[in-house]
PDB file of N, CA and C in Angstrom:
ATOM      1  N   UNK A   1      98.843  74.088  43.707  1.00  0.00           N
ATOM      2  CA  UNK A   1      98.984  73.851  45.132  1.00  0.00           C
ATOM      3  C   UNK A   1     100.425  73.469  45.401  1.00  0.00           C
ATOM      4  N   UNK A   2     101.102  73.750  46.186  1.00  0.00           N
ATOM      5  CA  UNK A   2     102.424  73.645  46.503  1.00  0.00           C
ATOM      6  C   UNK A   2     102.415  73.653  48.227  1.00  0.00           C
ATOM      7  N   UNK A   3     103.517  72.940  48.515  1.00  0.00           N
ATOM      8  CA  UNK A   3     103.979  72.089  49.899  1.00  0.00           C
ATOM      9  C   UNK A   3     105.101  71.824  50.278  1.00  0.00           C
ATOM     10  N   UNK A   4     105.822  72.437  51.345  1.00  0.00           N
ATOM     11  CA  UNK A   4     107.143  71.957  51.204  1.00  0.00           C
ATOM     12  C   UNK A   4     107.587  72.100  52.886  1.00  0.00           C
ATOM     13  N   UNK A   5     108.729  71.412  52.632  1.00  0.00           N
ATOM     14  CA  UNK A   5     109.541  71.496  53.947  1.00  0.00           C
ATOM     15  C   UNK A   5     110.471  72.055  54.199  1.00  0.00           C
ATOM     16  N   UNK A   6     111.460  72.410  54.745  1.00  0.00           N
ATOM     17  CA  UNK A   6     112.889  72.700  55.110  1.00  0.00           C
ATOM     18  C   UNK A   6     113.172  72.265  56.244  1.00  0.00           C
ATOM     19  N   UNK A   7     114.194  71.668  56.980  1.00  0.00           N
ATOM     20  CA  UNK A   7     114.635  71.222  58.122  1.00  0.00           C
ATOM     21  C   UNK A   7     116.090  71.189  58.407  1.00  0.00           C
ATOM     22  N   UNK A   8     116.593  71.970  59.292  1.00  0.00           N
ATOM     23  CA  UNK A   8     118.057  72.029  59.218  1.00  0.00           C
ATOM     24  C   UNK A   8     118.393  71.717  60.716  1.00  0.00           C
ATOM     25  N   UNK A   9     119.340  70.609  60.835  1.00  0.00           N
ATOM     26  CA  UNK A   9     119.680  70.230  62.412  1.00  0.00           C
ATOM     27  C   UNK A   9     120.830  70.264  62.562  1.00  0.00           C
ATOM     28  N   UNK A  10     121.738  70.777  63.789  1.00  0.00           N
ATOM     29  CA  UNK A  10     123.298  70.662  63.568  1.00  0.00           C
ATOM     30  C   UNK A  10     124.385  71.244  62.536  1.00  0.00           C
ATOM     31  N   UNK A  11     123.681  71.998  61.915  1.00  0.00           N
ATOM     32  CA  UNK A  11     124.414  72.600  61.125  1.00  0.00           C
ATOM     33  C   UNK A  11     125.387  73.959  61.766  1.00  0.00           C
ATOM     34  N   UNK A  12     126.889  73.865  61.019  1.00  0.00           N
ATOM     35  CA  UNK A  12     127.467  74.870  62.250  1.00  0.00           C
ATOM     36  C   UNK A  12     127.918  76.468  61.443  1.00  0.00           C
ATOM     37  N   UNK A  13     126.591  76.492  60.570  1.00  0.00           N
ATOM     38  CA  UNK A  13     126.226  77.913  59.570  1.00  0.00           C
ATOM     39  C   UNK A  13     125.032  78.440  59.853  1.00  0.00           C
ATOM     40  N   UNK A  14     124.115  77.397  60.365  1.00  0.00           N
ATOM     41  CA  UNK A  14     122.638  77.924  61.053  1.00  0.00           C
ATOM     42  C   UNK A  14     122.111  77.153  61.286  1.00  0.00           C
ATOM     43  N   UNK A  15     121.101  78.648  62.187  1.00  0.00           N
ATOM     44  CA  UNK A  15     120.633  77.218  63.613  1.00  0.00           C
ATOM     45  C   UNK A  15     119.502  76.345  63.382  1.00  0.00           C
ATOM     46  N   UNK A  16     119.055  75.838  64.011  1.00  0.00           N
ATOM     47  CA  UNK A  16     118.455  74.348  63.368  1.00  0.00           C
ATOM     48  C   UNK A  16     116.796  75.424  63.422  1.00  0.00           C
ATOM     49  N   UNK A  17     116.288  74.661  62.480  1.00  0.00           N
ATOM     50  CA  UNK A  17     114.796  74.998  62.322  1.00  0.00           C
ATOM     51  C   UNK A  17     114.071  73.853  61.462  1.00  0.00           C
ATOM     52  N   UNK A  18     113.121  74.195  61.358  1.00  0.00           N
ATOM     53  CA  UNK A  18     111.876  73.241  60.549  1.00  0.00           C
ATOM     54  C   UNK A  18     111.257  74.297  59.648  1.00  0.00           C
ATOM     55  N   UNK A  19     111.136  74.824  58.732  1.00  0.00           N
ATOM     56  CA  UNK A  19     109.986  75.954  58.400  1.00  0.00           C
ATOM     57  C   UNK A  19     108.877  74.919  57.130  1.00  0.00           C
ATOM     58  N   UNK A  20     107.937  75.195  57.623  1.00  0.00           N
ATOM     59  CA  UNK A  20     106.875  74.964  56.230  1.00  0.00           C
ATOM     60  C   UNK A  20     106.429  75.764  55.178  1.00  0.00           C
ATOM     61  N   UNK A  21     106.479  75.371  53.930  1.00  0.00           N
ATOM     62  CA  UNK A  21     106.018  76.380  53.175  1.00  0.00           C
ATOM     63  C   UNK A  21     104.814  75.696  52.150  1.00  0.00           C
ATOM     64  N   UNK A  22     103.884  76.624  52.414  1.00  0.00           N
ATOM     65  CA  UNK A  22     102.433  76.391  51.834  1.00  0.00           C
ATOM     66  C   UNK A  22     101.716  77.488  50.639  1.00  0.00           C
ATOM     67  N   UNK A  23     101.008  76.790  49.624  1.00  0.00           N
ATOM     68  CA  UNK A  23     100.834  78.104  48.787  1.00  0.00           C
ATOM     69  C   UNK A  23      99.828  77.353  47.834  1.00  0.00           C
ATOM     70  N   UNK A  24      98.808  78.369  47.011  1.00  0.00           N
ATOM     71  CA  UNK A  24      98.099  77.942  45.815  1.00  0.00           C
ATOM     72  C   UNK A  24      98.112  79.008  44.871  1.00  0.00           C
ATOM     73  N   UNK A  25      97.468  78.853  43.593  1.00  0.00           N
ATOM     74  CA  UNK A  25      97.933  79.458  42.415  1.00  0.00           C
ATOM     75  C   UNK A  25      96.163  78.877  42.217  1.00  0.00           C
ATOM     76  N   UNK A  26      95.067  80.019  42.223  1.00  0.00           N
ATOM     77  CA  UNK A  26      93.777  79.685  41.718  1.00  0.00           C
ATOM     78  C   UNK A  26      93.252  80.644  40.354  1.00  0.00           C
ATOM     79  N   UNK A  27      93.205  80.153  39.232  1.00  0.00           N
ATOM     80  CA  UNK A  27      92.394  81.117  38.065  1.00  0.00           C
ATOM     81  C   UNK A  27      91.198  80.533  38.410  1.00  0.00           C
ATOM     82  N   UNK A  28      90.469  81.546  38.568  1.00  0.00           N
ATOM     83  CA  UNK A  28      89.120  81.926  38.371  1.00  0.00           C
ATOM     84  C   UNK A  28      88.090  81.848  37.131  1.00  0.00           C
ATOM     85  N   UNK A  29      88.915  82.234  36.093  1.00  0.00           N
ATOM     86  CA  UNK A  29      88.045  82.081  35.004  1.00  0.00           C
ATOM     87  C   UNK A  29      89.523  82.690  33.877  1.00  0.00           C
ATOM     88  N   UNK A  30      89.102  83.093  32.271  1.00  0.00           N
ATOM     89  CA  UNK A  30      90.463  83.434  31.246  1.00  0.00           C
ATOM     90  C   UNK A  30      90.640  84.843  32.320  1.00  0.00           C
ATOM     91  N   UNK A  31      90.701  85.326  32.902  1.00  0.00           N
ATOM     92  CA  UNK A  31      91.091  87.131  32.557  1.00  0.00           C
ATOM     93  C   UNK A  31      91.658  87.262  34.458  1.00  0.00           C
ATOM     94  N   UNK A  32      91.061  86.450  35.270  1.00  0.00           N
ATOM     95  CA  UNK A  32      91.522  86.381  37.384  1.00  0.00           C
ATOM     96  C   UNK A  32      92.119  85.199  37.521  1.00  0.00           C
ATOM     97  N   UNK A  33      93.493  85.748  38.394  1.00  0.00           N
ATOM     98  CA  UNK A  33      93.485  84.572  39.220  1.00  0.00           C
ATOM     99  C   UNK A  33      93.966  84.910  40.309  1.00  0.00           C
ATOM    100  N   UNK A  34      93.987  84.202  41.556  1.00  0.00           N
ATOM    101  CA  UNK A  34      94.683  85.019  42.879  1.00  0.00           C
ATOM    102  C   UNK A  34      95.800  83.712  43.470  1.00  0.00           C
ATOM    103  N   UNK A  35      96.356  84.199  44.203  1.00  0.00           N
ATOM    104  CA  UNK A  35      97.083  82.981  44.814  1.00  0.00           C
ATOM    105  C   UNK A  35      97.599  83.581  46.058  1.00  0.00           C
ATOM    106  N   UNK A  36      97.983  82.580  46.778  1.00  0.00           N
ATOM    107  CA  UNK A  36      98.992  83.325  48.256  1.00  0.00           C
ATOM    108  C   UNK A  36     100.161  81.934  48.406  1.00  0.00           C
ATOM    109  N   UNK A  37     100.684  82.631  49.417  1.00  0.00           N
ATOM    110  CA  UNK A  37     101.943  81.665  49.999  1.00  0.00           C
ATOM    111  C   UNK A  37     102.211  82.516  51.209  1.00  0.00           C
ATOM    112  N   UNK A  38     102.968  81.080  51.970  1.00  0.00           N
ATOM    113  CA  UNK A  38     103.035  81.452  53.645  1.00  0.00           C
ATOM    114  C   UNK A  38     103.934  80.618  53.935  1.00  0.00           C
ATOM    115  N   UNK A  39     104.835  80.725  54.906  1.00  0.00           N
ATOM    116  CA  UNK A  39     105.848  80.226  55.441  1.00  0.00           C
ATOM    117  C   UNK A  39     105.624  80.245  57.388  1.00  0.00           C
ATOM    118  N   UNK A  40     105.869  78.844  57.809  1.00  0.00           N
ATOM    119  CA  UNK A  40     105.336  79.150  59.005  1.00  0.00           C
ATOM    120  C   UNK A  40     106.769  78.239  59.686  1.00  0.00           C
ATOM    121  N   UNK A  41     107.392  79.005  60.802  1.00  0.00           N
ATOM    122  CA  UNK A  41     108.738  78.594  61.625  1.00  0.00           C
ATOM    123  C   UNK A  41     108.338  77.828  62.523  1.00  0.00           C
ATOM    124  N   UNK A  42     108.069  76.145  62.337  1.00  0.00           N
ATOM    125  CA  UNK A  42     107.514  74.873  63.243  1.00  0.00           C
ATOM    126  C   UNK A  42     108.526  75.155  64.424  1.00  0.00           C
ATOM    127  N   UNK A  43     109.874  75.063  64.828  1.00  0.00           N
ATOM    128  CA  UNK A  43     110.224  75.126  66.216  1.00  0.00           C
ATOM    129  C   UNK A  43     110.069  76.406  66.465  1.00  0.00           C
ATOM    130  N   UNK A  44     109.970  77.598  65.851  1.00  0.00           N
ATOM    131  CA  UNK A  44     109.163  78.951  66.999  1.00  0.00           C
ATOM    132  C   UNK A  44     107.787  79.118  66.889  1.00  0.00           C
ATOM    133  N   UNK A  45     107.239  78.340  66.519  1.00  0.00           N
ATOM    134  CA  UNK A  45     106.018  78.588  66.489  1.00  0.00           C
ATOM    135  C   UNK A  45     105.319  80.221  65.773  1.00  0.00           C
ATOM    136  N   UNK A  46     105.380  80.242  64.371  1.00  0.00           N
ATOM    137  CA  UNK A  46     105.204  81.411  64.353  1.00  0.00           C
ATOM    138  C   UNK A  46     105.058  81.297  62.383  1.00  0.00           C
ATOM    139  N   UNK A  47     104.384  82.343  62.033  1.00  0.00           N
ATOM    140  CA  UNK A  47     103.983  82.723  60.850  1.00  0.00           C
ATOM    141  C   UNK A  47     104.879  83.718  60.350  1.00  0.00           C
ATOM    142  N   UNK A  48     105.982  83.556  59.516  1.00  0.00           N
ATOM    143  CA  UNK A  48     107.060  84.236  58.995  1.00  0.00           C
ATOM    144  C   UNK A  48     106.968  84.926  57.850  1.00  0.00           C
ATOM    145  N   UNK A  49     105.943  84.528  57.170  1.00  0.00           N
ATOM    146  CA  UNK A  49     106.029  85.298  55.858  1.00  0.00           C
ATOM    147  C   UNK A  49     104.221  84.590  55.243  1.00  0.00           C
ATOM    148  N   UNK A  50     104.001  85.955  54.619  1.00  0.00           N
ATOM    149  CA  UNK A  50     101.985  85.835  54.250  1.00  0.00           C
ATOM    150  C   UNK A  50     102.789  86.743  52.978  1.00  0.00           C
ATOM    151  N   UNK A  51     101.655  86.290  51.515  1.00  0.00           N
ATOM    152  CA  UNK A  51     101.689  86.990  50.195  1.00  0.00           C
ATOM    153  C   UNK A  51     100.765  86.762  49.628  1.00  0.00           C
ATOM    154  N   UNK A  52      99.956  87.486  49.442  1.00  0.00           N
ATOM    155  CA  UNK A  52      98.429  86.941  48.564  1.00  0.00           C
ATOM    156  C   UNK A  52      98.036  88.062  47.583  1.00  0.00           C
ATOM    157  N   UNK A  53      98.190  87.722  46.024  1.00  0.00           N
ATOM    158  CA  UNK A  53      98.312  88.363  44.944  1.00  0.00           C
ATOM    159  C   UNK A  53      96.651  87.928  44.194  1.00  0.00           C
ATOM    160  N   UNK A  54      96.634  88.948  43.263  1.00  0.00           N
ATOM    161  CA  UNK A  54      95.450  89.134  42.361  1.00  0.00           C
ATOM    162  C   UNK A  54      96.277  89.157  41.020  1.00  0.00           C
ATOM    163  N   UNK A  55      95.878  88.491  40.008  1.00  0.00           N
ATOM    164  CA  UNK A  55      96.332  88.620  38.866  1.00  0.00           C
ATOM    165  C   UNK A  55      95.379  89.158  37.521  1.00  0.00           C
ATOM    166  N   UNK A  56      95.451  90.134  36.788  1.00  0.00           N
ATOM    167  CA  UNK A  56      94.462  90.506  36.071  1.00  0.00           C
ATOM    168  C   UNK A  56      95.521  89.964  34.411  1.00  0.00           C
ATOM    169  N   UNK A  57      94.358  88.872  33.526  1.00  0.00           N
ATOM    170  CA  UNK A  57      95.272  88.903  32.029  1.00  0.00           C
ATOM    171  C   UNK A  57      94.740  90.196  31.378  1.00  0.00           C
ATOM    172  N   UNK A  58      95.783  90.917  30.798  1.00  0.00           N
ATOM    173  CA  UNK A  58      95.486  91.639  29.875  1.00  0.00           C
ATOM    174  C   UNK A  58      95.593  91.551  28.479  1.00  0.00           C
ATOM    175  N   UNK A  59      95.714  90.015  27.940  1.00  0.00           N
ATOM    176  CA  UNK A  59      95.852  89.680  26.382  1.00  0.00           C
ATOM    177  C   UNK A  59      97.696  89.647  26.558  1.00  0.00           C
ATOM    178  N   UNK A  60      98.630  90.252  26.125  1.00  0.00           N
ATOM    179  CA  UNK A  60      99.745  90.802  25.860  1.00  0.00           C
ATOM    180  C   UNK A  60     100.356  90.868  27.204  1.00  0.00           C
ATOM    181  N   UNK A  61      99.555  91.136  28.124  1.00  0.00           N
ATOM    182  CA  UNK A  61     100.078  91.239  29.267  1.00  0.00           C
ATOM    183  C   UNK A  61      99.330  90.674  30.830  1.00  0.00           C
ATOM    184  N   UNK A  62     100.315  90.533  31.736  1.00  0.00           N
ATOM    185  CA  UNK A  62      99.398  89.892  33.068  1.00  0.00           C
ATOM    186  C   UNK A  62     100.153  91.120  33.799  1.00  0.00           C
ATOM    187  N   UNK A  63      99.032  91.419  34.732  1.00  0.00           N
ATOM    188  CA  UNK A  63      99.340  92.574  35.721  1.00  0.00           C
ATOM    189  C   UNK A  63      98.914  91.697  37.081  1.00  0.00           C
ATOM    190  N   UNK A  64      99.823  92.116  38.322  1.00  0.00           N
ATOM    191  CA  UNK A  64      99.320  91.066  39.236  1.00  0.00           C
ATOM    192  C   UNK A  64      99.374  92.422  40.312  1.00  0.00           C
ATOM    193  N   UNK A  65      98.740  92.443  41.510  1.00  0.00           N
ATOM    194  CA  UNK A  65      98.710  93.383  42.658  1.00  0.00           C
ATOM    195  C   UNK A  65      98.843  92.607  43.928  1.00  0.00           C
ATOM    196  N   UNK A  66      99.536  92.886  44.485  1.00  0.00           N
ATOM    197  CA  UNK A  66      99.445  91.798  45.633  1.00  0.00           C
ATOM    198  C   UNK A  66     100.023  92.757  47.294  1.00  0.00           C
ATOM    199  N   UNK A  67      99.951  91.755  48.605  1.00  0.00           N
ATOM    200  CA  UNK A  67     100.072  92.657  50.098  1.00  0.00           C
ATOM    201  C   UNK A  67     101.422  91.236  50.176  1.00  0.00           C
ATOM    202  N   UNK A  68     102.289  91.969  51.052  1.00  0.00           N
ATOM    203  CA  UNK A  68     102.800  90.847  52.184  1.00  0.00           C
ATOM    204  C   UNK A  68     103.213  91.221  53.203  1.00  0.00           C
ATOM    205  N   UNK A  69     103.256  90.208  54.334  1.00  0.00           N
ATOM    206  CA  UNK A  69     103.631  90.622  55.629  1.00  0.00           C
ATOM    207  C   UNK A  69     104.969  89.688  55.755  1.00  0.00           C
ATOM    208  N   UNK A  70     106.588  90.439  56.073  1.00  0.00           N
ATOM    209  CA  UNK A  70     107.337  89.419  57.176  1.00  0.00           C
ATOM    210  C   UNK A  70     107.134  89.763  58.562  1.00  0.00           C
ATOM    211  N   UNK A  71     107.380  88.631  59.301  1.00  0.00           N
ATOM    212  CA  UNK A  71     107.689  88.962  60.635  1.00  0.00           C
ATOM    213  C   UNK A  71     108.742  88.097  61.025  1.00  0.00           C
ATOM    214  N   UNK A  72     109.907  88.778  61.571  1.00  0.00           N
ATOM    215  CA  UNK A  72     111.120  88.213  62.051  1.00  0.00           C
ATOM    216  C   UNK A  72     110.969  87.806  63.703  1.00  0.00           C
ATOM    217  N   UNK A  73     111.101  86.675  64.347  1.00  0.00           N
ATOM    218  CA  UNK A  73     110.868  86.790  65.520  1.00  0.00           C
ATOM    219  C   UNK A  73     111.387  87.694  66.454  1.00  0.00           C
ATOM    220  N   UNK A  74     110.576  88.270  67.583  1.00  0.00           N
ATOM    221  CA  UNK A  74     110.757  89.370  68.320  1.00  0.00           C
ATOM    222  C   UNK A  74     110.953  90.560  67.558  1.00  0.00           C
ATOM    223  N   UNK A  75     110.860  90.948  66.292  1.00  0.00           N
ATOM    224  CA  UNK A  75     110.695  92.052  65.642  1.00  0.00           C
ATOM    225  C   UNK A  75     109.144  92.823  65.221  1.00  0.00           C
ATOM    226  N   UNK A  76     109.265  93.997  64.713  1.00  0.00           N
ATOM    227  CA  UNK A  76     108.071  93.921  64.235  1.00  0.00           C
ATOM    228  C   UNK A  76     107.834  94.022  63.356  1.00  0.00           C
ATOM    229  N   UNK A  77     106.065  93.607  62.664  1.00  0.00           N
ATOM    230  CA  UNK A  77     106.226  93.131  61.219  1.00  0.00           C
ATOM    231  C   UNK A  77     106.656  93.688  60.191  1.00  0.00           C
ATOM    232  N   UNK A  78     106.843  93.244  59.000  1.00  0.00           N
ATOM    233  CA  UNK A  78     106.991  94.542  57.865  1.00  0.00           C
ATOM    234  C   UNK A  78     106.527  94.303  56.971  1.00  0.00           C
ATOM    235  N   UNK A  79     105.503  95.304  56.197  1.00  0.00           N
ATOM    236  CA  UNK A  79     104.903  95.217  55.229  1.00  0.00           C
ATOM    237  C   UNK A  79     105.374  95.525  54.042  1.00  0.00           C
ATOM    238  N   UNK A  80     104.426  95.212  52.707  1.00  0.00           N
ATOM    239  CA  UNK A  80     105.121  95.438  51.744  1.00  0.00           C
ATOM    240  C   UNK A  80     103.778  95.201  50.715  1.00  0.00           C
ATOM    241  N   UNK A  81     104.068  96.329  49.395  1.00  0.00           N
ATOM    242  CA  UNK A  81     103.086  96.083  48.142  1.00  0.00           C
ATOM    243  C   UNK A  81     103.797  95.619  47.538  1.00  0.00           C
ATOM    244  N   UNK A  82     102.952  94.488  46.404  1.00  0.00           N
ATOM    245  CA  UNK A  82     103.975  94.836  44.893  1.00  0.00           C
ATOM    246  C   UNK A  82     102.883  94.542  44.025  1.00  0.00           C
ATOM    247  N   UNK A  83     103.771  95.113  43.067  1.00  0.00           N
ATOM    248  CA  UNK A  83     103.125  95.292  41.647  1.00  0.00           C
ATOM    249  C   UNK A  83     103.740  94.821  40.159  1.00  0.00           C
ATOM    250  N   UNK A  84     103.287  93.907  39.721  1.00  0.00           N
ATOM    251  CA  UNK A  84     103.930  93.530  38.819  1.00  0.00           C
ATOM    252  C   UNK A  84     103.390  93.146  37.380  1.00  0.00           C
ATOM    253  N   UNK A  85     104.435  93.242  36.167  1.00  0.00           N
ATOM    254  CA  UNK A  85     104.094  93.668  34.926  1.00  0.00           C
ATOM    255  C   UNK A  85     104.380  92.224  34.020  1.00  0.00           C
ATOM    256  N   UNK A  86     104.252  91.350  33.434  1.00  0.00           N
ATOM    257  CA  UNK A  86     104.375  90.214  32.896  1.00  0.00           C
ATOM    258  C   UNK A  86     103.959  90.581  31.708  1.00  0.00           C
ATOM    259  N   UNK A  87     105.118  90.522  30.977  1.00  0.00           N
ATOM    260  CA  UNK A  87     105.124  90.057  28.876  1.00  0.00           C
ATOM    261  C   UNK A  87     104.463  88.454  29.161  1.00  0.00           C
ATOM    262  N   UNK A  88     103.778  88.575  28.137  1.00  0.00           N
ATOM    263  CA  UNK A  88     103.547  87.454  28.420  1.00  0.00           C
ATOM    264  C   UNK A  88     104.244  86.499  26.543  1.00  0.00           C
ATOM    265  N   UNK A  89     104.340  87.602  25.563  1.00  0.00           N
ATOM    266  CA  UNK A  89     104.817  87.065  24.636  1.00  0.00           C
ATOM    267  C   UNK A  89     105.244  87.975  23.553  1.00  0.00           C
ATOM    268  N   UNK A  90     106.670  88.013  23.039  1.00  0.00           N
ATOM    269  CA  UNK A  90     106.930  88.946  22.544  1.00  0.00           C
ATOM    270  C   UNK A  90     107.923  88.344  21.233  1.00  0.00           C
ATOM    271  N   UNK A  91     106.992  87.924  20.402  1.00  0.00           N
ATOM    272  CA  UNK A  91     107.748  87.145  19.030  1.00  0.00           C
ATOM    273  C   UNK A  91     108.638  88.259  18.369  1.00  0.00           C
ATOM    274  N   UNK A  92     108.548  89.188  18.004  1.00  0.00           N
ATOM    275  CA  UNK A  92     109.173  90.298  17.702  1.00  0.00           C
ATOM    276  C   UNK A  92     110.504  90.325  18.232  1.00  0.00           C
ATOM    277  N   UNK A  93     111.062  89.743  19.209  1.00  0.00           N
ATOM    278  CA  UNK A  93     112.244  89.777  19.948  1.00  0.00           C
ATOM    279  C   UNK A  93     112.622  88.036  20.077  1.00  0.00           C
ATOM    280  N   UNK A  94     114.089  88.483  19.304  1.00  0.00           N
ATOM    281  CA  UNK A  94     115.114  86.918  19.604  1.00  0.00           C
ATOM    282  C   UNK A  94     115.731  86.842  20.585  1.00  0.00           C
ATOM    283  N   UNK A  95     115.254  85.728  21.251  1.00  0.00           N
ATOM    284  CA  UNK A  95     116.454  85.400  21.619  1.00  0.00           C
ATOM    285  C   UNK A  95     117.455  84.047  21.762  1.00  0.00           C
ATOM    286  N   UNK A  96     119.026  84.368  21.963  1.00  0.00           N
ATOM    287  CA  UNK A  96     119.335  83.087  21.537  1.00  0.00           C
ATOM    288  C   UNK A  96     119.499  81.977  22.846  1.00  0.00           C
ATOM    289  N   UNK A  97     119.382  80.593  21.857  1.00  0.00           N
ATOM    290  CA  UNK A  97     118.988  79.383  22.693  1.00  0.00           C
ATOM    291  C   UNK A  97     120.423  79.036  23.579  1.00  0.00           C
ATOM    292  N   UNK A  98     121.697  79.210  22.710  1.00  0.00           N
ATOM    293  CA  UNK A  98     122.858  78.744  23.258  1.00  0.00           C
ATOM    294  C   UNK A  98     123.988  80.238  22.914  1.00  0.00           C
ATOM    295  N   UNK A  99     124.728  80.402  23.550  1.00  0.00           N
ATOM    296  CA  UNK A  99     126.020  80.816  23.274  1.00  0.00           C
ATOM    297  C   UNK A  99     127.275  80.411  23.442  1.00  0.00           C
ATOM    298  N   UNK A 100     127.729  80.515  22.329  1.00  0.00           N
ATOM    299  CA  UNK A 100     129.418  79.885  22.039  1.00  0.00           C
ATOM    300  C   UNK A 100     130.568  80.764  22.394  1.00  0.00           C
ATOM    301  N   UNK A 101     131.094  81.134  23.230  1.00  0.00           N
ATOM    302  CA  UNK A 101     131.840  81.868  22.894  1.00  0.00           C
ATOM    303  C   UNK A 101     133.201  81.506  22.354  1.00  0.00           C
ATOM    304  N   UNK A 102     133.043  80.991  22.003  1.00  0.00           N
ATOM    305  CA  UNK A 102     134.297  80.283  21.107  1.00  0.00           C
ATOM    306  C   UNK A 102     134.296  81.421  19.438  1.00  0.00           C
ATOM    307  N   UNK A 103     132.926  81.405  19.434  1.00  0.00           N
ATOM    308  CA  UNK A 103     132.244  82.076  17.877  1.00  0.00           C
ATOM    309  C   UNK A 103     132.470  83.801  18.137  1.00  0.00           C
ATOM    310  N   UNK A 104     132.686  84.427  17.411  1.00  0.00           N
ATOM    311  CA  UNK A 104     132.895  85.890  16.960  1.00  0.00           C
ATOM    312  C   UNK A 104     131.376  86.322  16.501  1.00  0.00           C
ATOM    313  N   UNK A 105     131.068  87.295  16.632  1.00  0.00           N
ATOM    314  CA  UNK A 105     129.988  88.023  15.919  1.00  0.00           C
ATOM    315  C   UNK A 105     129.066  87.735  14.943  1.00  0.00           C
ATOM    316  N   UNK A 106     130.000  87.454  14.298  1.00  0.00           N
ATOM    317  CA  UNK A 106     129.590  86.741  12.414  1.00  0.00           C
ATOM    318  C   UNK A 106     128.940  85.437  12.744  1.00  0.00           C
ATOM    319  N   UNK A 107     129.037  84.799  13.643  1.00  0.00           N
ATOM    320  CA  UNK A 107     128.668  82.905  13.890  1.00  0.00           C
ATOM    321  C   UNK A 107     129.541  82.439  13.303  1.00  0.00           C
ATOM    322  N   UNK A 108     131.014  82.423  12.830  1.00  0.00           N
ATOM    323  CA  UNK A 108     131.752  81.310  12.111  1.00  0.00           C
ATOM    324  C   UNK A 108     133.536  82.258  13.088  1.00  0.00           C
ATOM    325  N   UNK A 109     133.937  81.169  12.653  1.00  0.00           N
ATOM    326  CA  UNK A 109     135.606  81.984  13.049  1.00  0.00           C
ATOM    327  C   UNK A 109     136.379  82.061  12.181  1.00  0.00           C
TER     328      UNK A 109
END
């Protein structure tokens, strides 16, 4: 579950707003889970952004399908799919924790 605010007043880069942002993350059981998030513009009164995803585990992998809507005020809305592919673990592949670049190829100078 996630909750948040933003509030910007007087600022002379952009104009003042309030937006809320609301969202959950539900598994269902090992293999579903769905979640959404929404963003709603408190001084225009208005619902700015909807995303509500399905997640399927596939062992090795999570596949998620999901809809969203923006709507920009006085515009009209715009939709959108996505689709997305999650490794979820891939020991076979290093990678490194830090880089030096001080160090050459070899790890020593």
């Amino acid at each position: 579950l996630s909750i948040g605010d933003q509030y910007i007043n007087n600022n002379p880069y952009f104009p003042n707003g309030n937006q809320v942002n609301f969202g959950a993350y539900w598994r269902m059981n090992d293999n579903w889970a769905f979640s959404f998030a929404e963003q709603y513009q408190a001084v225009e009164n208005f619902l700015a952004y909807q995303r509500y995803s399905i997640y399927r585990d596939l062992s090795s992998w999570i596949v998620s399908f999901g809809a969203e809507v923006r709507t920009n005020q006085g515009q009209a809305p715009q939709y959108g799919v996505v689709l997305t592919f999650t490794l979820k673990d891939a020991p076979q592949i290093y990678m490194p924790t830090s880089i030096d670049p001080g160090l050459g190829s070899s790890g020593s100078n």
